[in-house]
Structure formats: structure tokens, C-alpha cells
Protein backbone atom coordinates (compact mmCIF):
# COMPACT_ATOMS: atom_id res chain seq x y z
CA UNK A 1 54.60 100.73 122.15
CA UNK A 2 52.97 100.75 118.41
CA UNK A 3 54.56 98.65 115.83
CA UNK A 4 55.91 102.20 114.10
CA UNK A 5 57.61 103.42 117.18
CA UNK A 6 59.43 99.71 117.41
CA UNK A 7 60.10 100.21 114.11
CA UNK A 8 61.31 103.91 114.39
CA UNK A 9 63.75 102.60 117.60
CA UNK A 10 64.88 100.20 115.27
CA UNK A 11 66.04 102.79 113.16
CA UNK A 12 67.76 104.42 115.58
CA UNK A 13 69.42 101.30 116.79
CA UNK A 14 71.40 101.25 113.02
CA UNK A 15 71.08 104.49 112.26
CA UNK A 16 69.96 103.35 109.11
CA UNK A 17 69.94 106.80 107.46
CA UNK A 18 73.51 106.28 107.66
CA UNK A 19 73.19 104.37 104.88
CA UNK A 20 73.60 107.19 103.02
CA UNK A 21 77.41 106.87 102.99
CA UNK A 22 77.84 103.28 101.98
CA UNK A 23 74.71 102.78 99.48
CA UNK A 24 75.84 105.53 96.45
CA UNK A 25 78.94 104.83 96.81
CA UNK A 26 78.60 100.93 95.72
CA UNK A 27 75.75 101.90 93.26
CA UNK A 28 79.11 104.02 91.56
CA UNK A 29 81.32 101.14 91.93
CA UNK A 30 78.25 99.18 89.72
CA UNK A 31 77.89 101.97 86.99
CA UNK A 32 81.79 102.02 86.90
CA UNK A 33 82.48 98.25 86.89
CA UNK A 34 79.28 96.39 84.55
CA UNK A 35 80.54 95.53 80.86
CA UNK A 36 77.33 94.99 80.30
CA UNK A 37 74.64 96.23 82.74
CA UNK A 38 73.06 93.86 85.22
CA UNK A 39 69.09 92.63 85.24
CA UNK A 40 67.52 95.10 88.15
CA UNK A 41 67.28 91.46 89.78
CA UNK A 42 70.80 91.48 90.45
CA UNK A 43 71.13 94.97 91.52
CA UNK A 44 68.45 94.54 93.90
CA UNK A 45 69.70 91.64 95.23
CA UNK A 46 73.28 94.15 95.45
CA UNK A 47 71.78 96.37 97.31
CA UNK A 48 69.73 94.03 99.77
CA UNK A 49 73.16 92.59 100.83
CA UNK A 50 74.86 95.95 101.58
CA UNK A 51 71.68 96.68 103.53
CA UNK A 52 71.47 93.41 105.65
CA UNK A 53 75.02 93.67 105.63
CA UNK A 54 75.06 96.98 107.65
CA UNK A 55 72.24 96.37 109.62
CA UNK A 56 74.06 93.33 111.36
CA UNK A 57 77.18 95.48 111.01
CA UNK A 58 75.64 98.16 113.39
CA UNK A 59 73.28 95.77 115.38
CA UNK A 60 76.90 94.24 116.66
CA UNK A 61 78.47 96.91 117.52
CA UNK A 62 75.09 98.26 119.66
CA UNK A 63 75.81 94.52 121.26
CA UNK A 64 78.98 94.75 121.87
CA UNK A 65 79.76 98.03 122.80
CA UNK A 66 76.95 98.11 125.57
CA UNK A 67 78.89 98.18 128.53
CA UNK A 68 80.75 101.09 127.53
CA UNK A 69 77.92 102.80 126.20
CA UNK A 70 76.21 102.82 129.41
CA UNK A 71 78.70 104.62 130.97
CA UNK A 72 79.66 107.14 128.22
CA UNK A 73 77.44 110.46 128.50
CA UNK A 74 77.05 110.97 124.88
CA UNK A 75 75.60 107.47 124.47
CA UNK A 76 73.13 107.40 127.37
CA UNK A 77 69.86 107.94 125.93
CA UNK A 78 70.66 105.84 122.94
CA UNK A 79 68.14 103.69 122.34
CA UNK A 80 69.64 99.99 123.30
CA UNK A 81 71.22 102.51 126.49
CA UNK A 82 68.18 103.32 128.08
CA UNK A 83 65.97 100.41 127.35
CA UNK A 84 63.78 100.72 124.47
CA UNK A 85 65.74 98.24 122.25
CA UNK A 86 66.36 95.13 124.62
CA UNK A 87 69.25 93.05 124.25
CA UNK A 88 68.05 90.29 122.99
CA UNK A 89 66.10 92.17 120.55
CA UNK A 90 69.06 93.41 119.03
CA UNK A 91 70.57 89.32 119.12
CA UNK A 92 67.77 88.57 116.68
CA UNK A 93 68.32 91.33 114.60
CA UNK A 94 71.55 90.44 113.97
CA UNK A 95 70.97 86.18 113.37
CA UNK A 96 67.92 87.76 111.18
CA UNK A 97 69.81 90.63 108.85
CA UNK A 98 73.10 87.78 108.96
CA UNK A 99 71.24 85.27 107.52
CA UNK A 100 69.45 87.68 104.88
CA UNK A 101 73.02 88.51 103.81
CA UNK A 102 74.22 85.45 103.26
CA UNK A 103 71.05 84.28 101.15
CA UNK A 104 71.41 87.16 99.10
CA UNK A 105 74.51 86.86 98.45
CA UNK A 106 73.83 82.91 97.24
CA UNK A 107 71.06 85.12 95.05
CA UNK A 108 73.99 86.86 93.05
CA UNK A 109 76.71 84.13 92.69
CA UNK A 110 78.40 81.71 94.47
CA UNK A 111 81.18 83.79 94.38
CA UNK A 112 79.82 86.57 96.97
CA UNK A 113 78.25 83.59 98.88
CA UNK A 114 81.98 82.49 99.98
CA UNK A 115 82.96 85.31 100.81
CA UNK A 116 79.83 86.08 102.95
CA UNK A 117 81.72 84.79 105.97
CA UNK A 118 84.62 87.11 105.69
CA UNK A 119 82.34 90.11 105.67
CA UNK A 120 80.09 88.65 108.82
CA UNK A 121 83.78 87.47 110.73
CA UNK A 122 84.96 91.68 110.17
CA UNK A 123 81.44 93.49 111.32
CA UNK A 124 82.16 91.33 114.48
CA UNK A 125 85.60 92.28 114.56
CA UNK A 126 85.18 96.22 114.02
CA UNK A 127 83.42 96.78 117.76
CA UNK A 128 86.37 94.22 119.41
CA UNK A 129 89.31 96.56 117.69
CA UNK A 130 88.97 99.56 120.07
CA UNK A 131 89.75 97.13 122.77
CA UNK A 132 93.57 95.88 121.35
CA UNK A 133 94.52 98.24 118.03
CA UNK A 134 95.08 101.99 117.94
CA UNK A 135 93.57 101.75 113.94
CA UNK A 136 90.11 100.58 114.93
CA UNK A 137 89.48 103.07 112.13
CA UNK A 138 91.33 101.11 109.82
CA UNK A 139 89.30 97.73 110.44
CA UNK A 140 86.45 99.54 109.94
CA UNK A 141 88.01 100.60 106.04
CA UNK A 142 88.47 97.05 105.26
CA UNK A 143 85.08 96.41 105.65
CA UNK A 144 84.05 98.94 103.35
CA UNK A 145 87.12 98.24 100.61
CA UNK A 146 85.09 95.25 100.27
CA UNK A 147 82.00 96.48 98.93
CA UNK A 148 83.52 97.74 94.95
CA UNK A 149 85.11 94.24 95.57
CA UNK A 150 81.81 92.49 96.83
CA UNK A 151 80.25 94.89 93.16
CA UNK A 152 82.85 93.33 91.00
CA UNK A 153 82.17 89.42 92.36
CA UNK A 154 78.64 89.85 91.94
CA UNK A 155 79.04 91.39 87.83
CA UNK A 156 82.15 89.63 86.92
CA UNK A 157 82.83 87.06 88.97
CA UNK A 158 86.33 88.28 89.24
CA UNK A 159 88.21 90.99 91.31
CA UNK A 160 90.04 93.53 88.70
CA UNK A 161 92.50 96.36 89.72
CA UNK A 162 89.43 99.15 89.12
CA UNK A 163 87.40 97.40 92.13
CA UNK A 164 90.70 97.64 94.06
CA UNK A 165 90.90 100.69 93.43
CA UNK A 166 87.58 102.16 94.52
CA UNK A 167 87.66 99.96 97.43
CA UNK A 168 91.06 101.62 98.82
CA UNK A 169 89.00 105.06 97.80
CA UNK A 170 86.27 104.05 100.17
CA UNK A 171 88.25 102.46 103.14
CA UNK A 172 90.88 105.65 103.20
CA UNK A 173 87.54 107.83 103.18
CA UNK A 174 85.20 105.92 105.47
CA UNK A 175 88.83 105.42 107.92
CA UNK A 176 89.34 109.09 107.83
CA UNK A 177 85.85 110.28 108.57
CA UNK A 178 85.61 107.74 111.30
CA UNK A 179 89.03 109.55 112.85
CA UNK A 180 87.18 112.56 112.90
CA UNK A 181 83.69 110.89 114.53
CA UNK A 182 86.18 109.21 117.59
CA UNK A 183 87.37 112.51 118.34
CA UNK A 184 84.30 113.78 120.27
CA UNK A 185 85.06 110.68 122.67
CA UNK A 186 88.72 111.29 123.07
CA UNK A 187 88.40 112.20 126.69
CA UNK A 188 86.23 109.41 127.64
CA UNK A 189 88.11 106.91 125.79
CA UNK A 190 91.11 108.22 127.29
CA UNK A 191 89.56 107.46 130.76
CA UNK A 192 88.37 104.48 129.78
CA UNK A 193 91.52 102.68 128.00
CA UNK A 194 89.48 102.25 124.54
CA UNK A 195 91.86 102.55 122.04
CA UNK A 196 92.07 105.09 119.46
CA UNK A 197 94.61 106.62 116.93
CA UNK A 198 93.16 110.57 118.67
CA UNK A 199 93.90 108.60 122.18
CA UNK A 200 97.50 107.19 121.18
CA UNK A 201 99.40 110.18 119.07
CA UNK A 202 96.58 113.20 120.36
CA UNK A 203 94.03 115.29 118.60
CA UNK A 204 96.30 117.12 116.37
CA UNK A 205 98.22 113.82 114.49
CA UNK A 206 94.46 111.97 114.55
CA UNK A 207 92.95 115.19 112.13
CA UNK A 208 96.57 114.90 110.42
CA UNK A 209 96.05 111.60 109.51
CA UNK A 210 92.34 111.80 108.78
CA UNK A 211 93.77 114.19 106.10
CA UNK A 212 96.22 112.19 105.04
CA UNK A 213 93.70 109.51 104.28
CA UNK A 214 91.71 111.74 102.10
CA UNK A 215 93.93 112.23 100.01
CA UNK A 216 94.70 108.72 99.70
CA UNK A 217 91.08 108.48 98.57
CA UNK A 218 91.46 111.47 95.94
CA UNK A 219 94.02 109.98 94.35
CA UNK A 220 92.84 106.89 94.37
CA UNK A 221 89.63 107.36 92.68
CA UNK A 222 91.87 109.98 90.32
CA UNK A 223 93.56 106.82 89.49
CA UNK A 224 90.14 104.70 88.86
CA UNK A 225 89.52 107.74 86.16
CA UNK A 226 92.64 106.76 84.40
CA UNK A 227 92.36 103.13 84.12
CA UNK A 228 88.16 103.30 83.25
CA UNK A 229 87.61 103.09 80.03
CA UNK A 230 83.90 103.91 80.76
CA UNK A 231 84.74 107.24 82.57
CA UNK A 232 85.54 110.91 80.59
CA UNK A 233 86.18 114.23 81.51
CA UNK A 234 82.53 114.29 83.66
CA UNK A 235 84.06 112.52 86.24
CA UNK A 236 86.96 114.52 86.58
CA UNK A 237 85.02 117.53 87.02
CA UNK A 238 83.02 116.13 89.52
CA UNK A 239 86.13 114.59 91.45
CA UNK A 240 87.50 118.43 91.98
CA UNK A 241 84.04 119.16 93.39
CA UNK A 242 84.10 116.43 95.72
CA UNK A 243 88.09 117.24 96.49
CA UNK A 244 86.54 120.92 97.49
CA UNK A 245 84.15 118.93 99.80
CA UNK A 246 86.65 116.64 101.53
CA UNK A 247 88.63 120.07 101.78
CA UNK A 248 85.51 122.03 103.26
CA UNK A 249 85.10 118.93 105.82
CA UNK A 250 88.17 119.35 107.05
CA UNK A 251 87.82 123.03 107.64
CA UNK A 252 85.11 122.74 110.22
CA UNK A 253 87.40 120.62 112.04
CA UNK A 254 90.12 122.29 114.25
CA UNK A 255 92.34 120.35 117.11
CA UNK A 256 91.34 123.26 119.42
CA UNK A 257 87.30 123.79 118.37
CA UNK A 258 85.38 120.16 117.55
CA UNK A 259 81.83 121.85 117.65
CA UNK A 260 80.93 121.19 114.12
CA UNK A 261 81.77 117.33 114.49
CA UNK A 262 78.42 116.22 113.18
CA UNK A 263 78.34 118.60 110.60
CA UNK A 264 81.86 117.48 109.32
CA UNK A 265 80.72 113.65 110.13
CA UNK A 266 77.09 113.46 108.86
CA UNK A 267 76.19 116.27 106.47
CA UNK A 268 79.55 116.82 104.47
CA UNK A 269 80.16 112.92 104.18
CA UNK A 270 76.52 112.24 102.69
CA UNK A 271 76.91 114.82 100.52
CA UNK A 272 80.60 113.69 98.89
CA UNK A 273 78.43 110.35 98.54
CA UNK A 274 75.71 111.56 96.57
CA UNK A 275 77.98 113.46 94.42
CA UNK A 276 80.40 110.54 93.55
CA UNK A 277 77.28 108.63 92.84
CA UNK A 278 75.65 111.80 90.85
CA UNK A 279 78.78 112.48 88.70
CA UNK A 280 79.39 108.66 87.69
CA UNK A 281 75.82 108.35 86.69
CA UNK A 282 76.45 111.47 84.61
CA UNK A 283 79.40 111.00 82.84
CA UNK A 284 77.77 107.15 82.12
CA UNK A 285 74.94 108.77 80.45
CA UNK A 286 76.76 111.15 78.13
């Protein structure tokens, strides 16, 4: 196998164009939370950790999730599933992207190097919650409420109510989408005892609460309008936009007709990313 094909399958492994969902949204949280903007050193060094970061994040849960993978049909000709990432390739790329997070994070402050460990302890955690919590979903928003938190360490050395804010915005969203991702699995999971909030209350109060969650996230980031200084009437704009996006997500998804699951999942969510990221640079500018 050429070096590009390894390369490619590692790609694969971490979906790494998923990337998309995490990466504008904490490029926002920067634009929104600087007093006075950060040496492209220091942004690069941001975004390096959020990369590493995920790249372990999803290398784990390839690891860990193995066994069921292998028997789940969906999964089967994933790439660590059928062979042509081996297992203990995927053990050094996660010791190798761990230890690139943590020495980027010493790069930006000491700060965001203590609290390195937390993030490493809860991308190890995520993959384990599906075997003893019904909100596996949930675990998975913590991790990503810490990234405007993570932003605000690394610029301020301090955590203010606005990174709060955009970091319940992002676990609500990322925790609702992910709601919507676990229901294509419901009836293996079902079979299989992995733990779900579609598998515990059904399909209809999962997409309830996936909705419920939005609007947690609406609000929320409504909310980070009002307290910015920084942000105008730009912003506010764009946040109806994206509301008719999260609306237009959940419209593909019905308890009785989950066809357009990827759609909803992959195309709708990188698009509500871009445009947070789009309107905050935007209303920053002018």
C-alpha cells in the first residue's frame, strides 16, 4: 500500500473532514472572545490542539468501539473493521496526536496545559458512555463546551461567562446532532444493550429532545449576542439564518422515515458551522 493510500485510510479512520463541525466553530469563539487579537502563532498553535485533540478523540473511539463495530453491519467495511488500519496502528496514533496536544497546549499557556488532562481523561470516556449512561450524547457535549472555554484560556487566561456561553451553544448542538446520528443504529444497539437516549425513551422522545437541545443552543448563542460587546446587528441576522438551518435539519428527520440521516448529520451541520463562523467574521469586520 503507497504512503497516500495509508494516509487516505488514515483519514477515514478520523474522519477528519469532520472537522468541519468543530474547527469554525472555535475560530468564532476566537473572533468573539480576543480584546486584542492574538499573534497567528497563537492561533495556530489553537487550532493544532483542536486538531490533535480530535484526532486522538476519534482514534479512541475506533479502539474502543472495535468489538462492536465488527459486528454492526453499517460499520463493517470501515477501515479499522476490515483490516486496513491495524490495531496497533491506531494505538500509536493516539500516544502520537495525545502527546501533540498536550505540547501545544504548553505552546499557548500553562493554563490550557493543565487542563490538557481533562480533555484527554473525556475523549476516553465518550466511547465507554454507551456502555453505562443513556446521555452518551451528552458526554460527548462536554467535550465540545470545552473548546470556547479551551479559546478563552488560551487569549485570556481566564474563563468569562461569554466562553460559557458558546460552549453550552456547542455541547446542546453537537449533543443534539449526535441524537440524530445514533438513531440509524437504534435497532442494533437495541440488540446489542449499547445504551442510548433513542434506545431508552424510543425514536420519537430521542428527535424530541434533539430539538429541544437546539434550541438550547439558539438561545444560547442569542444570549452571547447580548452580553458581546464586540457583536451588532450582523450577527443577529445571521443567527435567524442559522435558526432556519437547525429548523431545515430537523425537517429531514421524521420518527417514521430516517433516510436523509446523513444529509441531516453531515451536510446541514457543516453548513450551520461555516455560517456561525462566516457571520462572526462579518459582523467583526464592519
Amino acid at each position: 500500500m503507497s504512503l497516500k493510500d495509508k494516509l487516505i485510510d488514515y483519514a477515514n479512520l478520523v474522519k477528519f473532514e469532520h472537522t468541519i463541525f468543530a474547527l469554525p466553530f472555535a475560530l468564532a469563539s476566537v473572533l468573539i472572545l480576543y480584546k486584542s487579537f492574538p499573534s497567528w502563532w497563537k492561533i495556530f498553535w489553537i487550532v493544532f490542539a483542536l486538531v490533535s485533540a480530535r484526532t486522538a478523540g476519534m482514534a479512541l473511539n475506533r479502539l474502543i468501539d472495535l468489538p462492536i463495530d465488527e459486528k454492526n453491519p453499517r460499520t463493517k467495511n470501515w477501515v479499522h473493521v476490515s483490516g486496513r488500519v491495524k490495531k496497533h496502528e491506531i494505538i500509536i496514533l493516539i500516544i502520537i496526536s495525545c502527546v501533540l496536544f498536550v505540547f501545544s497546549a504548553l505552546f499557548i499557556n500553562f493554563y490550557a496545559f493543565l487542563l490538557s488532562p481533562i480533555v484527554i481523561f473525556l475523549l476516553w470516556l465518550y466511547p465507554y458512555s454507551k456502555r453505562f449512561t443513556n446521555f452518551p450524547h451528552l458526554v460527548l457535549g462536554v467535550i465540545y463546551f470545552l473548546i470556547p472555554i479551551g479559546v478563552d484560556i488560551a487569549l485570556n487566561e481566564k474563563v468569562s461567562l461569554l466562553s460559557v456561553l458558546l460552549g453550552t451553544a456547542m455541547a446542546f448542538w453537537v449533543a443534539g446532532f449526535d441524537i440524530l446520528y445514533s438513531l440509524q443504529d437504534y435497532e442494533f444497539d437495541k440488540q446489542h444493550h449499547i445504551k442510548s437516549v433513542a434506545v431508552k425513551f424510543g425514536i420519537e422522545s430521542a428527535i424530541a429532545l434533539s430539538r429541544l437541545f437546539h434550541v438550547i443552543t439558539f438561545f444560547s448563542l442569542v444570549l452571547v449576542g447580548l452580553i458581546s460587546p464586540q457583536l451588532g446587528y450582523i450577527y443577529f441576522i445571521g443567527l435567524l439564518v442559522l435558526a432556519g438551518f437547525l429548523f431545515y435539519e430537523h425537517s429531514l428527520i421524521k420518527p417514521h422515515d430516517l433516510s436523509k440521516i446523513n444529509k441531516a448529520f453531515f451536510t446541514v451541520n457543516g453548513y450551520i458551522s461555516l455560517i456561525f463562523l462566516f457571520v462572526v467574521l462579518l459582523d467583526r469586520l464592519f
